[in-house]
C-alpha atoms as a PDB file:
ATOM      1  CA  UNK A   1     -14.942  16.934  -5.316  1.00  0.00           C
ATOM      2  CA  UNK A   2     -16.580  15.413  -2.378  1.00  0.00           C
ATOM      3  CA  UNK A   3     -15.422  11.602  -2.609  1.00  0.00           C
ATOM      4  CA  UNK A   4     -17.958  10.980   0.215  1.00  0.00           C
ATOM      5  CA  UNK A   5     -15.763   9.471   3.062  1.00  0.00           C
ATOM      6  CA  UNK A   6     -16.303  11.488   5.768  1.00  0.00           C
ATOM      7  CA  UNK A   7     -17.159   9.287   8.836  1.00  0.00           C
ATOM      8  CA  UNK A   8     -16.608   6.025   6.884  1.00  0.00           C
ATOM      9  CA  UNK A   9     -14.461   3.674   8.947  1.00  0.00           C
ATOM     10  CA  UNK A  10     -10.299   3.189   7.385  1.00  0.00           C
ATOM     11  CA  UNK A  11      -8.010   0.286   7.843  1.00  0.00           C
ATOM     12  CA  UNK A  12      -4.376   1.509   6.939  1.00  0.00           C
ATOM     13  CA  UNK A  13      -1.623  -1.398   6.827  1.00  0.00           C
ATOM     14  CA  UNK A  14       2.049   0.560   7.082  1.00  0.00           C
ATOM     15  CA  UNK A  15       1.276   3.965   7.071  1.00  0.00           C
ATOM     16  CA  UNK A  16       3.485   5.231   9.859  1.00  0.00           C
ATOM     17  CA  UNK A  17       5.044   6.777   7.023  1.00  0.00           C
ATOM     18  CA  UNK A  18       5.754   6.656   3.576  1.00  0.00           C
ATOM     19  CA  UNK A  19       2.904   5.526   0.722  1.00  0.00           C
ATOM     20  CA  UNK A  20       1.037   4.238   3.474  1.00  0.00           C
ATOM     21  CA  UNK A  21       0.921   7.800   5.521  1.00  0.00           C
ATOM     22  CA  UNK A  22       0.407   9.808   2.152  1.00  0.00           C
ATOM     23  CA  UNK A  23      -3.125   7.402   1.834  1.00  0.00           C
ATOM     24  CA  UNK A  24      -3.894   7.944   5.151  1.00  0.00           C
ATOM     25  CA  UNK A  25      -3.233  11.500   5.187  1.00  0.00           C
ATOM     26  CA  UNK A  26      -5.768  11.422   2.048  1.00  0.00           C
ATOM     27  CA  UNK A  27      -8.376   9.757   3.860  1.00  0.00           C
ATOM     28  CA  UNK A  28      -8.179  11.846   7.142  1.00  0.00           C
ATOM     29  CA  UNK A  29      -8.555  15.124   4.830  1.00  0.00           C
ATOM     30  CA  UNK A  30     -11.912  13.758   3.484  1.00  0.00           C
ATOM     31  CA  UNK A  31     -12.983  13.176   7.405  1.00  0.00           C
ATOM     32  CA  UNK A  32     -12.444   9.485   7.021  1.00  0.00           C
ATOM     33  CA  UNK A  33     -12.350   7.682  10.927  1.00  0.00           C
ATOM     34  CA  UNK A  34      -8.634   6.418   9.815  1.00  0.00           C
ATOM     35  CA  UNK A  35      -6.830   3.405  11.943  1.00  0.00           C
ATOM     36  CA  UNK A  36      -3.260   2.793  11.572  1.00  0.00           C
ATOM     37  CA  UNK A  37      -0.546   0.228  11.666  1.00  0.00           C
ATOM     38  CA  UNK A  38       2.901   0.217  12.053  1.00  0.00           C
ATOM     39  CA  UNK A  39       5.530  -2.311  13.794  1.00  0.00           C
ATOM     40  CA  UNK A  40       6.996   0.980  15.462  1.00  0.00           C
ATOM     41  CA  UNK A  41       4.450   1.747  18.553  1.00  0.00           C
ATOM     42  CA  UNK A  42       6.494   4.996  18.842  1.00  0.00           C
ATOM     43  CA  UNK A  43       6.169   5.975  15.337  1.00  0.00           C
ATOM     44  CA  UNK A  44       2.474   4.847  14.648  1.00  0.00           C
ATOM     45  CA  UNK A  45       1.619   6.910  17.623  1.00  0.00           C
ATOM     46  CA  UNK A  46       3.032   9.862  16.546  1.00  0.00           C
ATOM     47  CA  UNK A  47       2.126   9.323  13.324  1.00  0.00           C
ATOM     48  CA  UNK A  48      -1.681   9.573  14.083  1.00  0.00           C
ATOM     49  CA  UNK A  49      -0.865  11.889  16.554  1.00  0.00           C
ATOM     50  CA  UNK A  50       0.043  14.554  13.379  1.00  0.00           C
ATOM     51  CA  UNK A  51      -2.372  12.934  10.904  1.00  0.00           C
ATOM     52  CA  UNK A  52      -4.871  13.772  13.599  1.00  0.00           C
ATOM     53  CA  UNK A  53      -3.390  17.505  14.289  1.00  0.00           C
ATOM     54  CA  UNK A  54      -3.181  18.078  10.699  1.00  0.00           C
ATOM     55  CA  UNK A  55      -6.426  17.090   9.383  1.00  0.00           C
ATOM     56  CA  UNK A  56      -9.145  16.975  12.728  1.00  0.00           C
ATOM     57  CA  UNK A  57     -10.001  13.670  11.999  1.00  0.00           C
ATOM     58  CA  UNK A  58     -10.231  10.710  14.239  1.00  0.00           C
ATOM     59  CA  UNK A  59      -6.686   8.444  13.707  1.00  0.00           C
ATOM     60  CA  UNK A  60      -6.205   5.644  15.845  1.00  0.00           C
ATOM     61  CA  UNK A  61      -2.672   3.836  16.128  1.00  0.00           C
ATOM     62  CA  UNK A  62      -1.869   0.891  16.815  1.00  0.00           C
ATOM     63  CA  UNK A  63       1.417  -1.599  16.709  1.00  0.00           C
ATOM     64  CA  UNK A  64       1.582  -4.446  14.192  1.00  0.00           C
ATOM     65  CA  UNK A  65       3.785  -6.511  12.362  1.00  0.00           C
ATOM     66  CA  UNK A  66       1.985  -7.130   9.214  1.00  0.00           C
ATOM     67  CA  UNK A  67       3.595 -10.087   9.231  1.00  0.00           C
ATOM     68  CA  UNK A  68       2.204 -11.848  12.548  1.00  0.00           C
ATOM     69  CA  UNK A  69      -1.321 -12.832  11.948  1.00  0.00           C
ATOM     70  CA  UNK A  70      -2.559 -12.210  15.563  1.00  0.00           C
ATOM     71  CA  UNK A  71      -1.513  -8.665  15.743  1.00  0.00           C
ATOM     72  CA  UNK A  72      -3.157  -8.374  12.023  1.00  0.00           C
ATOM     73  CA  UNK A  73      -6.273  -9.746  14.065  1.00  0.00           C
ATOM     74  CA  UNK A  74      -5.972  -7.408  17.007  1.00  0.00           C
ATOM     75  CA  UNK A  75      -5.496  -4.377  15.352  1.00  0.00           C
ATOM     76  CA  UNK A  76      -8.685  -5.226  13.354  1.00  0.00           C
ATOM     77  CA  UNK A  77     -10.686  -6.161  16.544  1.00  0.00           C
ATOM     78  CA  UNK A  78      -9.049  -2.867  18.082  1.00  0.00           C
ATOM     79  CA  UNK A  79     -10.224  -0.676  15.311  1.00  0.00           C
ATOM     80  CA  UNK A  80     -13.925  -2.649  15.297  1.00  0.00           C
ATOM     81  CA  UNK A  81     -14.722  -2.143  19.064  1.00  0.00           C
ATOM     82  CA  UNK A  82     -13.929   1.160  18.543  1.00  0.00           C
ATOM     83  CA  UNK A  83     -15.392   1.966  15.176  1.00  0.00           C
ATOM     84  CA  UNK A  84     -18.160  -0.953  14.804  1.00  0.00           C
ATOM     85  CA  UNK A  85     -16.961  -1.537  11.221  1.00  0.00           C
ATOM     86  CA  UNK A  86     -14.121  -1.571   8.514  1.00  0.00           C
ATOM     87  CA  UNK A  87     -15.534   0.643   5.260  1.00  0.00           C
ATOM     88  CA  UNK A  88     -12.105   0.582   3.773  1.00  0.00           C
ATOM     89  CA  UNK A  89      -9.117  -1.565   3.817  1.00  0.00           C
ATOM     90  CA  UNK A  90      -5.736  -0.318   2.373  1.00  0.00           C
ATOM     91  CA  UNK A  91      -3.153  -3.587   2.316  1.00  0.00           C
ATOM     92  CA  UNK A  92       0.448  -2.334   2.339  1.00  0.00           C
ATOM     93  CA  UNK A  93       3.945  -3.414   3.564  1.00  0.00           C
ATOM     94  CA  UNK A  94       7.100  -3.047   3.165  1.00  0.00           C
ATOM     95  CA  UNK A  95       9.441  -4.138  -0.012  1.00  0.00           C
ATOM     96  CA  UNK A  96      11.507  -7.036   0.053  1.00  0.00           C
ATOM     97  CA  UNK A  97      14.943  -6.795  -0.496  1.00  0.00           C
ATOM     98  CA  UNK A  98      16.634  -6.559  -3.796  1.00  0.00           C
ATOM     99  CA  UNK A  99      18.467  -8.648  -5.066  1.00  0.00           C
ATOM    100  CA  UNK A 100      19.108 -11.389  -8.470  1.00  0.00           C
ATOM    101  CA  UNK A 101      17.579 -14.319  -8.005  1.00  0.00           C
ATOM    102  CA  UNK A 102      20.881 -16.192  -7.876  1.00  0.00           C
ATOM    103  CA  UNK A 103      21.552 -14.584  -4.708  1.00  0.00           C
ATOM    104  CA  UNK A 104      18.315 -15.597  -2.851  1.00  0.00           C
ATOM    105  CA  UNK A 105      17.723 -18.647  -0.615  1.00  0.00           C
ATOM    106  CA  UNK A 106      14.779 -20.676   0.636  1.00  0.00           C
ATOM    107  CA  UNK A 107      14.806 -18.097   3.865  1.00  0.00           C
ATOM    108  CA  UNK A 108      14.793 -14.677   1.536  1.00  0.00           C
ATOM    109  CA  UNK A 109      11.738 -16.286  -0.614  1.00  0.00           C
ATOM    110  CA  UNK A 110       9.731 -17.477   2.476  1.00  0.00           C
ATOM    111  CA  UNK A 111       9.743 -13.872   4.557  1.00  0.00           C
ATOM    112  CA  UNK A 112       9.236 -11.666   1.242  1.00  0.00           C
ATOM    113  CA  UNK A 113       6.180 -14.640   1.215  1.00  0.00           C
ATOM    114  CA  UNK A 114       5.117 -13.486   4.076  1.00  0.00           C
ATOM    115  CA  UNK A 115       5.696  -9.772   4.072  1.00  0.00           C
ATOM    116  CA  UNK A 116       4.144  -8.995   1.079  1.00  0.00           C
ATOM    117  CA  UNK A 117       1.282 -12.113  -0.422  1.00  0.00           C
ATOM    118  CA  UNK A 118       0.569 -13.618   2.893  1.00  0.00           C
ATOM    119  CA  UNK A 119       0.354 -10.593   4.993  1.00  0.00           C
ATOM    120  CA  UNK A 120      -2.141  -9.083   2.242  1.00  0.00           C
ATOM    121  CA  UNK A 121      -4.532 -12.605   2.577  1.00  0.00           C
ATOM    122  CA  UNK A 122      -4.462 -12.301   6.291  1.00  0.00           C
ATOM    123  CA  UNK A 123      -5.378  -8.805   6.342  1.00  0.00           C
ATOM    124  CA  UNK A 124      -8.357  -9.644   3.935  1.00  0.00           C
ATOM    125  CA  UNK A 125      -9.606 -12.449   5.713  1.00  0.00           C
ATOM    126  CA  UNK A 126      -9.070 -10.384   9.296  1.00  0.00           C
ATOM    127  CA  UNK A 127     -11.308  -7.479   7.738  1.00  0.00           C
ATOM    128  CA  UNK A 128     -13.896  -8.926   5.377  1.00  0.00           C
ATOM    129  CA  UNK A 129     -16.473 -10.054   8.346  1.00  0.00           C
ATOM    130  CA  UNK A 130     -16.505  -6.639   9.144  1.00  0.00           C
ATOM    131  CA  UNK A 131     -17.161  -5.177   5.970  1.00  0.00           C
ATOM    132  CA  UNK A 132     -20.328  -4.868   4.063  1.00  0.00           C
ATOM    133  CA  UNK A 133     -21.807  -2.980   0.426  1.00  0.00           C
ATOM    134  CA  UNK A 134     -20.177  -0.181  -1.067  1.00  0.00           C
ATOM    135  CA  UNK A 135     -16.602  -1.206   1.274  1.00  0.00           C
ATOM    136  CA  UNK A 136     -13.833  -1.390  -0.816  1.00  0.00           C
ATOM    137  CA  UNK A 137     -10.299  -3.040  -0.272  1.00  0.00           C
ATOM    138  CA  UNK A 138      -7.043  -1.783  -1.891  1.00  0.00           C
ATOM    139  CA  UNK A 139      -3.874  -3.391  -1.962  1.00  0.00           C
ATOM    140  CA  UNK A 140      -0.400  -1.258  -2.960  1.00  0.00           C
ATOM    141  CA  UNK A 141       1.884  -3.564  -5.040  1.00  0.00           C
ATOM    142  CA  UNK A 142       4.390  -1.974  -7.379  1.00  0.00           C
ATOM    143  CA  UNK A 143       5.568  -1.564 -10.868  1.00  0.00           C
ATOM    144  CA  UNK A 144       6.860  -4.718 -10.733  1.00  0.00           C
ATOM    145  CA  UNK A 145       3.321  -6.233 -10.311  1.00  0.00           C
ATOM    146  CA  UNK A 146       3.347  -5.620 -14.443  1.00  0.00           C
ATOM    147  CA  UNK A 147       6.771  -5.073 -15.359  1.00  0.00           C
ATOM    148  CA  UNK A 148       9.578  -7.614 -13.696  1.00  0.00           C
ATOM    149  CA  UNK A 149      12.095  -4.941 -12.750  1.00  0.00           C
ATOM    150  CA  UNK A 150      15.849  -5.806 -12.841  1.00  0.00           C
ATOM    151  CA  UNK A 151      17.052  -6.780  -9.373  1.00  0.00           C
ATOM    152  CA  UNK A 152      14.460  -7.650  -7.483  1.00  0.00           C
ATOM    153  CA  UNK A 153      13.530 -10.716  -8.402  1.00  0.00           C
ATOM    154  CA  UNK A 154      11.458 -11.004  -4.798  1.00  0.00           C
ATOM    155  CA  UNK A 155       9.363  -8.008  -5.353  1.00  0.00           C
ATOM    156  CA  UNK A 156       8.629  -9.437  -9.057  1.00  0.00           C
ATOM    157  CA  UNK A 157       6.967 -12.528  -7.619  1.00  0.00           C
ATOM    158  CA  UNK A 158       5.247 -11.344  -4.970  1.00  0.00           C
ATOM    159  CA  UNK A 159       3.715  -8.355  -6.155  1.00  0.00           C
ATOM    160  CA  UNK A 160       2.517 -10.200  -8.878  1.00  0.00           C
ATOM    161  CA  UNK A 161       0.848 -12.968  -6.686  1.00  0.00           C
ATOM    162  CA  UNK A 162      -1.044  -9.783  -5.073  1.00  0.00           C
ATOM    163  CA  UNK A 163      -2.660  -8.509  -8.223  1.00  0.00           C
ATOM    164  CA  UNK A 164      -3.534 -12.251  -8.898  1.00  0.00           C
ATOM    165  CA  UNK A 165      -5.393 -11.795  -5.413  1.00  0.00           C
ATOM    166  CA  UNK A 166      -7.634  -8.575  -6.161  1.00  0.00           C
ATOM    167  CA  UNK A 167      -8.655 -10.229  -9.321  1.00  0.00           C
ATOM    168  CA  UNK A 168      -9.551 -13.337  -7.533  1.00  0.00           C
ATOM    169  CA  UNK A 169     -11.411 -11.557  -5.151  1.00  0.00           C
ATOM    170  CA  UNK A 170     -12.806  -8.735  -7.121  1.00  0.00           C
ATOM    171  CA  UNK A 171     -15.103 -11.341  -8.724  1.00  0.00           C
ATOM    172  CA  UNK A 172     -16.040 -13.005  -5.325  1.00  0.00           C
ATOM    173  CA  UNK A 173     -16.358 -10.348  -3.482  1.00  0.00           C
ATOM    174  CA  UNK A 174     -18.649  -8.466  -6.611  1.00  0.00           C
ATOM    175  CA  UNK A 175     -21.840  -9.538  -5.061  1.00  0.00           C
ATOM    176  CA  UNK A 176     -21.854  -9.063  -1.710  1.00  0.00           C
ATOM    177  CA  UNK A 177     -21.288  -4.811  -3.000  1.00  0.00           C
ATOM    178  CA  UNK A 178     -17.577  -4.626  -2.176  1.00  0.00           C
ATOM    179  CA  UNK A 179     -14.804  -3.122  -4.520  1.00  0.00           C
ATOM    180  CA  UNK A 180     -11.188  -4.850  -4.728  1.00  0.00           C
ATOM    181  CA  UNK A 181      -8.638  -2.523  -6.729  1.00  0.00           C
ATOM    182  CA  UNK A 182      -4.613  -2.581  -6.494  1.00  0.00           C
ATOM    183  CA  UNK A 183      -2.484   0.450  -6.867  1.00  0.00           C
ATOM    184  CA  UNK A 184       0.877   0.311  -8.652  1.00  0.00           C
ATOM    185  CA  UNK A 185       3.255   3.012  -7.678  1.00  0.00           C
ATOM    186  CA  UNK A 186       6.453   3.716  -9.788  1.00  0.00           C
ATOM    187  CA  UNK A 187       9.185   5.987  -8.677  1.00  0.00           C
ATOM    188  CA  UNK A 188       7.842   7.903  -5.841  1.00  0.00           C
ATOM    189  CA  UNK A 189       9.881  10.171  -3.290  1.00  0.00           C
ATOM    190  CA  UNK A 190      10.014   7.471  -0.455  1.00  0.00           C
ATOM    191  CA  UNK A 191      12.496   6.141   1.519  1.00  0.00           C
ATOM    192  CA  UNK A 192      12.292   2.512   0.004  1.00  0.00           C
ATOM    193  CA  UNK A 193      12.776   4.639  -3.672  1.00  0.00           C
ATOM    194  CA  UNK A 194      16.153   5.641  -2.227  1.00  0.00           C
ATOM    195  CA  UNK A 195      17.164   2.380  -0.596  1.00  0.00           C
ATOM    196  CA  UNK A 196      16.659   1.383  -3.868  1.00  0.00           C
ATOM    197  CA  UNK A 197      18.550   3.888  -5.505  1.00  0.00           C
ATOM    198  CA  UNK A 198      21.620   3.093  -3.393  1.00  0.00           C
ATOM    199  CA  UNK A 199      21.638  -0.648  -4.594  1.00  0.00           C
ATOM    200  CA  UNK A 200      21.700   0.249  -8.069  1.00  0.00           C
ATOM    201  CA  UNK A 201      24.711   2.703  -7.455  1.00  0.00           C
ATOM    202  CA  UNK A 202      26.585  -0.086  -5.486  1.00  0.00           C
ATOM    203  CA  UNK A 203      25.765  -2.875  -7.822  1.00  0.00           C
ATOM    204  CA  UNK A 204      26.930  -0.186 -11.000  1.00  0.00           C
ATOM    205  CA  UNK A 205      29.698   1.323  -9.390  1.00  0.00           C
ATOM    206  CA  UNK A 206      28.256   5.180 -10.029  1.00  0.00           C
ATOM    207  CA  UNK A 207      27.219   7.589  -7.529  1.00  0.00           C
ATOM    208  CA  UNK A 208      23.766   8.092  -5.979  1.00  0.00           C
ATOM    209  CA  UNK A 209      22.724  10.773  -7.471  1.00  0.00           C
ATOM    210  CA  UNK A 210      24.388   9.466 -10.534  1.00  0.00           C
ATOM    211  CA  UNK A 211      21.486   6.497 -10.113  1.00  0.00           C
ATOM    212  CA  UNK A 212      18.835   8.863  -9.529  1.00  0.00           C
ATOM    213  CA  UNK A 213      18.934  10.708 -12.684  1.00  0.00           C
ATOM    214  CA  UNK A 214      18.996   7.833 -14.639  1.00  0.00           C
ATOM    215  CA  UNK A 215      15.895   6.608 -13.009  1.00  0.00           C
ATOM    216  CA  UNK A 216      14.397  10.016 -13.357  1.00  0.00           C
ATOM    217  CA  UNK A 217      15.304   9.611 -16.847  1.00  0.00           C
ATOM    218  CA  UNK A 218      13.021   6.748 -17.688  1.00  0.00           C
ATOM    219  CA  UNK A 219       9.804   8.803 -16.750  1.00  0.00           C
ATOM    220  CA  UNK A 220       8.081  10.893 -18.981  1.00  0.00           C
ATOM    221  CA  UNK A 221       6.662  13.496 -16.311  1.00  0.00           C
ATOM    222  CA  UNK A 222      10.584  13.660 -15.899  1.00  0.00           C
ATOM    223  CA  UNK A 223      10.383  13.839 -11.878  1.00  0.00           C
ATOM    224  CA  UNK A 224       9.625  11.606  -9.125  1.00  0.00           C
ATOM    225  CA  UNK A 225       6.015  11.567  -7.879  1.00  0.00           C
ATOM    226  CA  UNK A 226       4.718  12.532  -4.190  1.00  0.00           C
ATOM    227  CA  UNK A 227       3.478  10.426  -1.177  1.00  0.00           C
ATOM    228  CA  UNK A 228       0.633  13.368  -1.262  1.00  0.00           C
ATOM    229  CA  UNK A 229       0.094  12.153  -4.949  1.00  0.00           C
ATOM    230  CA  UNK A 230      -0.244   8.833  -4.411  1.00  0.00           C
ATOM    231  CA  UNK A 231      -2.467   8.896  -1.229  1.00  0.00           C
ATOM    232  CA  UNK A 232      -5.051  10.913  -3.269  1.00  0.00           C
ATOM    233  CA  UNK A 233      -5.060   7.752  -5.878  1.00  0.00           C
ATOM    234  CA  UNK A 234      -5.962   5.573  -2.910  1.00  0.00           C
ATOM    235  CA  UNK A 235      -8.523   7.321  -1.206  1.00  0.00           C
ATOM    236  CA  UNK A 236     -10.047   7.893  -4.637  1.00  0.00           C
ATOM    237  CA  UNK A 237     -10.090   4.259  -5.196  1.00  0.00           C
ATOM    238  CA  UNK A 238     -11.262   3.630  -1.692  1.00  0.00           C
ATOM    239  CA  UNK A 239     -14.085   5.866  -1.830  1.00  0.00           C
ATOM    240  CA  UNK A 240     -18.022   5.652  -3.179  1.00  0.00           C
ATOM    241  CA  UNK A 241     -16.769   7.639  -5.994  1.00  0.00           C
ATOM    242  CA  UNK A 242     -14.992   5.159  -7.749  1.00  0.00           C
ATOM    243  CA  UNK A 243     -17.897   2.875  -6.945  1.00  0.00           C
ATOM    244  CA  UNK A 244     -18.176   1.259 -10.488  1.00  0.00           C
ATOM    245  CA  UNK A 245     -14.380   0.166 -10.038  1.00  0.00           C
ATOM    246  CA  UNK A 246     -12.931  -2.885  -9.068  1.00  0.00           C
ATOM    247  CA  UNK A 247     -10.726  -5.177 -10.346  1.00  0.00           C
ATOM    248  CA  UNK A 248      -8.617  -2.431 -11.984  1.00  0.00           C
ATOM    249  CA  UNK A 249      -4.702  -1.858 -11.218  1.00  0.00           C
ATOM    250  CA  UNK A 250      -4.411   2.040 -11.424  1.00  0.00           C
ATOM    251  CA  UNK A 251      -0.813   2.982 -12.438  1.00  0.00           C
ATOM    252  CA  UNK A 252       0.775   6.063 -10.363  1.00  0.00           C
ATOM    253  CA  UNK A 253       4.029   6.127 -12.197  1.00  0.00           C
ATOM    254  CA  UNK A 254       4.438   9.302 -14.535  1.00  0.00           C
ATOM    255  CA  UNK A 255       3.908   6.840 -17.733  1.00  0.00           C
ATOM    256  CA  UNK A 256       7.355   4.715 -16.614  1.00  0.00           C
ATOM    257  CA  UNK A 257       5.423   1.666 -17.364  1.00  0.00           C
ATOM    258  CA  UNK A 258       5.644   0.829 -21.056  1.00  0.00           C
ATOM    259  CA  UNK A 259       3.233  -1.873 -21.517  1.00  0.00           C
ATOM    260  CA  UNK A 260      -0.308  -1.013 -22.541  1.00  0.00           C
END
C-alpha cells in the first residue's frame, strides 16, 4: 500500500532511537523528507546518518532538548529553510521516572511537566505556521494515557494531559484540513520498557527476567511488540491515507489494555 508520503516534509521529536527511530524509519521507507531530533548531537547524527543509508531518503539531524523551547524553535526553522514546510509532526519524548506518588516532589512534577505536556504544546505551536491541509500531527503518549499504570504516577498525569491536547486541537485544527491523532504504545521492546522492567524487579524483590514474564503475561499476543511495529502505526496515521482520522488514540499494545 502506497500511504502517499514520498517527498512530504517529517518533523520527528526523539527519534535518535527507540519509538521515535522505528516512526522515522517508517517514514523514510515511504520516501518521506524526515528531520530529526535528539539531545545527543552524536547520536542524532548518526542516527540519520543510517536512517538515510538504510532507506535513500533525505534525514536531516539536528540537536534538541525537547524540553528548551528555543532549540524546539530552531530545529523547526532548521528543518523549514531547508524543506519550505512541515507535512507531518510526530511529538515524542522521553518517560518520566517511575515512581508512587508519595515519593514525588514539586521538582519531579514540574520537569515530567515539561518533558512530556509542555514540550508537546511547544512543538505544536513551533510547527503549526508551517503546516497547511491534509498535514497531520501525532503525539506518542502511552498506555497510561487510558489506563493509570501502577508506579508511575508521573507518566499517568501527563500522558493523560496529552490526549486531552489532540482532542482539543483535533477540533480546532479540523478546518484549516489538518489531522491530530495520539498513539498509545504498550509493552514494546525499548529501552525505557526495560528501565521499567528493572523498577518493578527492585520494588518486588524478583529477578528481571522474573518481571518480564509477568509483564509478557498480561498481553494477549503473548510477546512484546517491535519499534518496526510501532513506527508503521505512525506513519500510517501521519499519512493521506488515514486522511478521514483525527482525534482517534490508536492502541499498539497486543490487546494489554482492558478497557473498551
Amino acid at each position: 500500500m502506497d500511504l502517499g508520503l514520498k517527498d512530504r516534509v517529517a518533523l520527528v521529536a526523539a527519534a535518535s532511537k527507540g519509538l521515535g527511530y522505528g516512526v522515522a524509519r517508517a517514514l523514510a521507507a515511504e520516501g518521506a523528507r524526515v528531520s530529526i531530533c535528539s539531545r545527543s548531537a552524536e547520536g542524532v547524527r548518526a542516527a540519520a546518518d543510517r536512517l538515510a543509508a538504510e532507506t535513500g531518503a533525505p534525514v536531516m539531524g539536528i540537536a534538541c532538548d525537547v524540553t528548551d523551547a528555543a532549540a524546539l524553535q530552531a530545529w523547526v526553522d532548521q528543518t523549514v529553510a531547508a524543506w519550505g514546510r512541515v507535512d507531518a509532526l510526530l511529538v515524542n519524548a522521553g518517560g518520566p521516572p517511575a515512581g508512587l506518588f508519595v515519593e514525588l516532589n514539586d521538582a519531579h512534577w514540574q520537569a515530567a511537566f515539561e518533558l512530556n505536556l509542555l514540550s508537546a504544546v511547544r512543538l505544536i505551536r513551533a510547527a503549526l505556521p508551517h503546516m497547511g491541509p491534509g498535514s497531520a500531527i501525532v503525539t506518542i503518549t502511552s498506555a497510561a494515557a487510558r489506563e493509570p499504570v501502577a508506579r508511575l504516577a508521573l507518566s499517568n498525569v501527563m500522558r493523560a494531559g496529552v490526549a486531552g491536547l489532540v482532542k482539543t486541537l483535533a477540533d480546532e485544527l479540523a478546518p484549516r484540513g489538518i489531522r491530530v491523532n495520539n498513539l498509545l504504545p504498550g509493552r514494546l521492546d525499548t529501552e525505557r520498557v526495560a528501565q521499567l522492567d528493572q523498577h518493578t524487579a527492585d520494588k518486588l524483590g524478583i529477578t528481571f527476567d522474573e518481571a518480564r514474564a509477568r509483564a509478557v503475561a498480561a498481553i494477549p499476543l503473548g510477546r512484546l511488540g517491535t519499534i518496526d511495529e510501532f513506527g508503521a502505526a505512525g506513519a500510517f496515521l501521519l499519512s493521506p491515507a488515514a486522511s478521514f482520522i483525527t482525534g482517534a488514540s490508536l492502541r499498539v499494545d497486543g490487546g494489554m489494555m482492558r478497557s473498551v
